[in-house]
C-alpha atoms as a PDB file:
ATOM      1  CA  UNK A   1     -11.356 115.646 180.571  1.00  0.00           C
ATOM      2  CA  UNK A   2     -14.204 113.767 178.280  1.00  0.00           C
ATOM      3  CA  UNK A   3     -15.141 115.926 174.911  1.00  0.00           C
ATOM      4  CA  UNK A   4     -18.869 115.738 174.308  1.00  0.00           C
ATOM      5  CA  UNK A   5     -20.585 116.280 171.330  1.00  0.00           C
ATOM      6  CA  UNK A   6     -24.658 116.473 170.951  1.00  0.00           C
ATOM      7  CA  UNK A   7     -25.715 115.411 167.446  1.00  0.00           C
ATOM      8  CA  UNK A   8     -29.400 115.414 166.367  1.00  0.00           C
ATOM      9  CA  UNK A   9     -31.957 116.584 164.469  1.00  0.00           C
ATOM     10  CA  UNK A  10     -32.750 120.098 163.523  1.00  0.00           C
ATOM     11  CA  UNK A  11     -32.024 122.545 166.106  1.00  0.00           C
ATOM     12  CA  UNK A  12     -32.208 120.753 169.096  1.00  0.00           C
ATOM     13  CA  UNK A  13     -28.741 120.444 170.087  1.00  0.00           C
ATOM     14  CA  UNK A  14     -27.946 124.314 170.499  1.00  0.00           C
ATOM     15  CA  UNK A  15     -30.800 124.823 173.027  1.00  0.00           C
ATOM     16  CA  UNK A  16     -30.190 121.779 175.262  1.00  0.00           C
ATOM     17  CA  UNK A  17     -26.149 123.241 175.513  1.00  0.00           C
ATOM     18  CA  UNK A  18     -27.765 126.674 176.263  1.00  0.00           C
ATOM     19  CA  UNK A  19     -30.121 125.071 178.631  1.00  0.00           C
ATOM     20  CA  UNK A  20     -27.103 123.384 180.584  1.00  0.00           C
ATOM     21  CA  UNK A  21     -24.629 126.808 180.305  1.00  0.00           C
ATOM     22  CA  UNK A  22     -27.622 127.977 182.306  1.00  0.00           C
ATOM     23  CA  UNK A  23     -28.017 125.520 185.204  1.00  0.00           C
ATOM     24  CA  UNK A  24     -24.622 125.402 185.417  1.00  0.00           C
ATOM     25  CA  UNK A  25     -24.054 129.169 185.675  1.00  0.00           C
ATOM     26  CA  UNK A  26     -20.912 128.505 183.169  1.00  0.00           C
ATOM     27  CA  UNK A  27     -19.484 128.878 179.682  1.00  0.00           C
ATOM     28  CA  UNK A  28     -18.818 125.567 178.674  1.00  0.00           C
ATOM     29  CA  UNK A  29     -15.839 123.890 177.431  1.00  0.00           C
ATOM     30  CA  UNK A  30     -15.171 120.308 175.504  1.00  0.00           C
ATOM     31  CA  UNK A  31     -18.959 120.819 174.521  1.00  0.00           C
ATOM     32  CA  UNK A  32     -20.156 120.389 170.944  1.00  0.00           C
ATOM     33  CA  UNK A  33     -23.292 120.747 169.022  1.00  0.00           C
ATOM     34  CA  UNK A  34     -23.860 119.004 165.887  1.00  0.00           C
ATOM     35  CA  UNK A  35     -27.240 119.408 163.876  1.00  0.00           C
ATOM     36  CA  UNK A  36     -28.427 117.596 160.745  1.00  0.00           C
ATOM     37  CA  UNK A  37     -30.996 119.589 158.790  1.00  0.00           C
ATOM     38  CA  UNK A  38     -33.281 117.598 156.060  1.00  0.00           C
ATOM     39  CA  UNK A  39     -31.130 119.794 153.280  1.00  0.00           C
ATOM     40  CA  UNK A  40     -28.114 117.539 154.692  1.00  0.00           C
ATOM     41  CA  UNK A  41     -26.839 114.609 153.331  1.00  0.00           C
ATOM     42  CA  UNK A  42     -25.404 111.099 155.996  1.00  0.00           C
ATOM     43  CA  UNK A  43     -21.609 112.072 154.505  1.00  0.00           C
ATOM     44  CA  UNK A  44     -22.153 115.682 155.331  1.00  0.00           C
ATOM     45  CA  UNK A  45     -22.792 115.140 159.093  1.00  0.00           C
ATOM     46  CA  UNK A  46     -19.880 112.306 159.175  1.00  0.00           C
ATOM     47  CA  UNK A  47     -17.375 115.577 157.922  1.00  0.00           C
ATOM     48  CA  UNK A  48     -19.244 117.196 161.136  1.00  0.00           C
ATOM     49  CA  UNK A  49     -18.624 114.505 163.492  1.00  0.00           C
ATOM     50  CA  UNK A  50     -15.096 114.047 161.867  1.00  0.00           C
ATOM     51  CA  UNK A  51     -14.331 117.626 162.327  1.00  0.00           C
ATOM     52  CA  UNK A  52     -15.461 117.811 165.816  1.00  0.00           C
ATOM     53  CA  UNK A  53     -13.554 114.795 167.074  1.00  0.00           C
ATOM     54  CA  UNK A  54     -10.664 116.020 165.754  1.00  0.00           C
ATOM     55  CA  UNK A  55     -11.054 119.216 167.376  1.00  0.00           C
ATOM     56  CA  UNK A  56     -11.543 117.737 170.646  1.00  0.00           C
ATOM     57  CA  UNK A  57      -8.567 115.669 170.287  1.00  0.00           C
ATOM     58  CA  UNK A  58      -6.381 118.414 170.106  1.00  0.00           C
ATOM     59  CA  UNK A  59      -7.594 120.670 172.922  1.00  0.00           C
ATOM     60  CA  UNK A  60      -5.272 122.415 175.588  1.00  0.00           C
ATOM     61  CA  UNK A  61      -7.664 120.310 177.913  1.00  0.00           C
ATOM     62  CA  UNK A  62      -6.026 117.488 177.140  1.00  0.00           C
ATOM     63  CA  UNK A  63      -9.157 115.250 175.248  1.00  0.00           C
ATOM     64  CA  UNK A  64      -9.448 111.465 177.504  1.00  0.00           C
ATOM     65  CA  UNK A  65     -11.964 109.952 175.425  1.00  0.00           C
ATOM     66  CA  UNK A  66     -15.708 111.198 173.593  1.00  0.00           C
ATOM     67  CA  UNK A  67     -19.289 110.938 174.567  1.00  0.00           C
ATOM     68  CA  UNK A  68     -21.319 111.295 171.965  1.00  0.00           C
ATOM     69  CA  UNK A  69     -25.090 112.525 172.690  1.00  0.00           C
ATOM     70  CA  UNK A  70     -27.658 111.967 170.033  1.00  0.00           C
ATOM     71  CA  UNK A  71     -31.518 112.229 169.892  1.00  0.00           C
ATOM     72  CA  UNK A  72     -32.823 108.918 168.539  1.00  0.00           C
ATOM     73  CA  UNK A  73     -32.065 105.287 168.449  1.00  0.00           C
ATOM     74  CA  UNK A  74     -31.654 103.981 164.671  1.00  0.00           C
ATOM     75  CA  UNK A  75     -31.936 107.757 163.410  1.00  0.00           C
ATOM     76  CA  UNK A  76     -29.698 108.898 160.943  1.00  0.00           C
ATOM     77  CA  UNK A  77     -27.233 111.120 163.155  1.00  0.00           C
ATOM     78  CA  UNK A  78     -27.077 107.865 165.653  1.00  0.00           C
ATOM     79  CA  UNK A  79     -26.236 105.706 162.481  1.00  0.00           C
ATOM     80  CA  UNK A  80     -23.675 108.054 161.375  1.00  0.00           C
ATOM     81  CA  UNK A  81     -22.111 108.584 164.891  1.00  0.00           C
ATOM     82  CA  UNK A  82     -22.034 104.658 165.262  1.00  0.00           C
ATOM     83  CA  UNK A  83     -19.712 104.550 161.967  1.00  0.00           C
ATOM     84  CA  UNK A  84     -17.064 106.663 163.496  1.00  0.00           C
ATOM     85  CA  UNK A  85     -16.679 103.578 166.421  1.00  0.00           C
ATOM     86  CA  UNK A  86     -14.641 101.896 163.389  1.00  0.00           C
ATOM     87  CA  UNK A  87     -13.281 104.611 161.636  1.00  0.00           C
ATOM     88  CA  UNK A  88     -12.040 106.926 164.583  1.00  0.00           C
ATOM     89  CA  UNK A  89      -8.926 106.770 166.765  1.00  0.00           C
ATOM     90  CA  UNK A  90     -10.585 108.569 169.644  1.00  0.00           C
ATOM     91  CA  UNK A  91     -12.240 106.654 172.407  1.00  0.00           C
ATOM     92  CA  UNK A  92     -16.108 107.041 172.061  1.00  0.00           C
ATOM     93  CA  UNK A  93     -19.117 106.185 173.965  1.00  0.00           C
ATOM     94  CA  UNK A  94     -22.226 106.965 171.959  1.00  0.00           C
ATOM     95  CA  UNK A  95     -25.896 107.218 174.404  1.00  0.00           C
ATOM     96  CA  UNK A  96     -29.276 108.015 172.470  1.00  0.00           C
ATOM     97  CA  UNK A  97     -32.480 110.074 173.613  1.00  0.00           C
ATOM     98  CA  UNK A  98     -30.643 113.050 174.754  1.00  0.00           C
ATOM     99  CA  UNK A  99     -32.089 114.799 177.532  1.00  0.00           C
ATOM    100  CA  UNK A 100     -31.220 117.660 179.526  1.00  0.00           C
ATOM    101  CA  UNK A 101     -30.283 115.677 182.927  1.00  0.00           C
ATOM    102  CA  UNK A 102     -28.468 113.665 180.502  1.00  0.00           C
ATOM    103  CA  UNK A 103     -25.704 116.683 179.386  1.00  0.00           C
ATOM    104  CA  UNK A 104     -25.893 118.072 182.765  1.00  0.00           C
ATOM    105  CA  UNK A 105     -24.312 114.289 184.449  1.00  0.00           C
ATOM    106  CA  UNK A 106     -22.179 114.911 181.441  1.00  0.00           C
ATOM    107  CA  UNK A 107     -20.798 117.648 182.458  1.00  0.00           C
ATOM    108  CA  UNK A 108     -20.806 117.177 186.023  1.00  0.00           C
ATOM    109  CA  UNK A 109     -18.832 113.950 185.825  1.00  0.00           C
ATOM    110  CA  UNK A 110     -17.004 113.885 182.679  1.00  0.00           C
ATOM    111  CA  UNK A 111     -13.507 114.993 184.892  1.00  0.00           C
ATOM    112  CA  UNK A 112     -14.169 112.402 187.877  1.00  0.00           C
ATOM    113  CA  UNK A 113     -14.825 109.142 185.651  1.00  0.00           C
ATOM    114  CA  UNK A 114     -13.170 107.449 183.106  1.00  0.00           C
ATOM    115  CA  UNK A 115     -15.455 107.523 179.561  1.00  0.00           C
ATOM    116  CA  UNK A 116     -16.764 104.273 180.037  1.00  0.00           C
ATOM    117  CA  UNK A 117     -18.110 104.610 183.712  1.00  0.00           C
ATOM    118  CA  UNK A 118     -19.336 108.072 182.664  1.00  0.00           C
ATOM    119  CA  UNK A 119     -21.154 106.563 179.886  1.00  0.00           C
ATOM    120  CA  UNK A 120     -23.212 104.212 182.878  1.00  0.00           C
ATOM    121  CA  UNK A 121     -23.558 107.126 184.684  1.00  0.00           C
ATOM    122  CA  UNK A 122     -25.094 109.443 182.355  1.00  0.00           C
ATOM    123  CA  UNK A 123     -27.138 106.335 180.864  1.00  0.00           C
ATOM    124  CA  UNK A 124     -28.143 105.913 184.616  1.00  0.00           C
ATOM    125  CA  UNK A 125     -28.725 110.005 184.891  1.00  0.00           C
ATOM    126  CA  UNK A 126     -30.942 110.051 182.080  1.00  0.00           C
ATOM    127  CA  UNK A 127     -33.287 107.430 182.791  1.00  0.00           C
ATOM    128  CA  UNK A 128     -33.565 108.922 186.315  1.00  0.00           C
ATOM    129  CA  UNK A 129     -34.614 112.327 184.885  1.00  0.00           C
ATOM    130  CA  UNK A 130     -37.990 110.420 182.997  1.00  0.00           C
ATOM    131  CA  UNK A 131     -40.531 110.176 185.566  1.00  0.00           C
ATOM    132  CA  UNK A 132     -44.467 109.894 185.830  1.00  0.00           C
ATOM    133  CA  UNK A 133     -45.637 112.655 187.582  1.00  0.00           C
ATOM    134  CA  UNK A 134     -48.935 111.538 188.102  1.00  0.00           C
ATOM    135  CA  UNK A 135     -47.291 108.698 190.507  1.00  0.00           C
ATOM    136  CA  UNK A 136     -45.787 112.119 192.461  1.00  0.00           C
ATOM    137  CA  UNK A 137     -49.805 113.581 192.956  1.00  0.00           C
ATOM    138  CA  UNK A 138     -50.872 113.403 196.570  1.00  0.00           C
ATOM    139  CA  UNK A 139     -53.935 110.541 196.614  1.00  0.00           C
ATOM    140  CA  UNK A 140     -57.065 111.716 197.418  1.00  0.00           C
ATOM    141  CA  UNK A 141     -58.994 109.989 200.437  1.00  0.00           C
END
């Protein structure tokens, strides 16, 4: 099974895993939340990420590879979640702007695909889950 771990500013990360143990009607496993607070520094949150790779690497689940979940594009958690792609030993996949039909693909998926096809997936998921509504609204005649 794929670990995932949600890194992001603030608070967001616990309510989006909440959100998803809801709509799934499930406690959930192999599921991380990672938050970086302005009091933080970059190398705290890297001993964060660290941690929780390491943690899902040695799961009873038996850990095939990470998918790592973070808010924004060129933001500090992304930037620090893009060094562990050298550093770590785990297989990663790193997405940015987090959403909730994001994590729940995530966690639908994450035992049918391998990480990279997950990763497209998800990516695909996500993207799907942004709409107009406006283009939804019955015309008027």
């Amino acid at each position: 099974m794929i670990g995932i771990i949600i890194v992001t500013h603030l608070d967001i990360a616990s309510p989006l895993i909440q959100e998803a143990e809801r709509v799934l009607a499930r406690k959930l496993n192999m599921l991380m939340g990672i938050n970086l607070h302005s009091y933080e520094s970059s190398q705290a949150l890297n001993t964060k990420i660290c941690d929780a790779i390491q943690f899902l690497k040695k799961t009873d689940e038996g850990c095939s590879g990470i998918l790592i979940l973070s808010d924004l594009f060129g933001s500090t958690p992304t930037n620090v979640c893009v060094s562990q792609l050298k550093s770590s030993e785990a297989e990663i996949e790193i997405l940015t702007g987090v959403n909730l039909p994001m994590l729940i693909s995530s966690l639908t998926y994450r035992d049918r695909l391998e990480l990279k096809s997950l990763a497209d997936k998800v990516l695909l998921d996500g993207q799907k889950g942004i709409q107009r509504i406006k283009s939804f609204a019955p015309t008027s005649s």
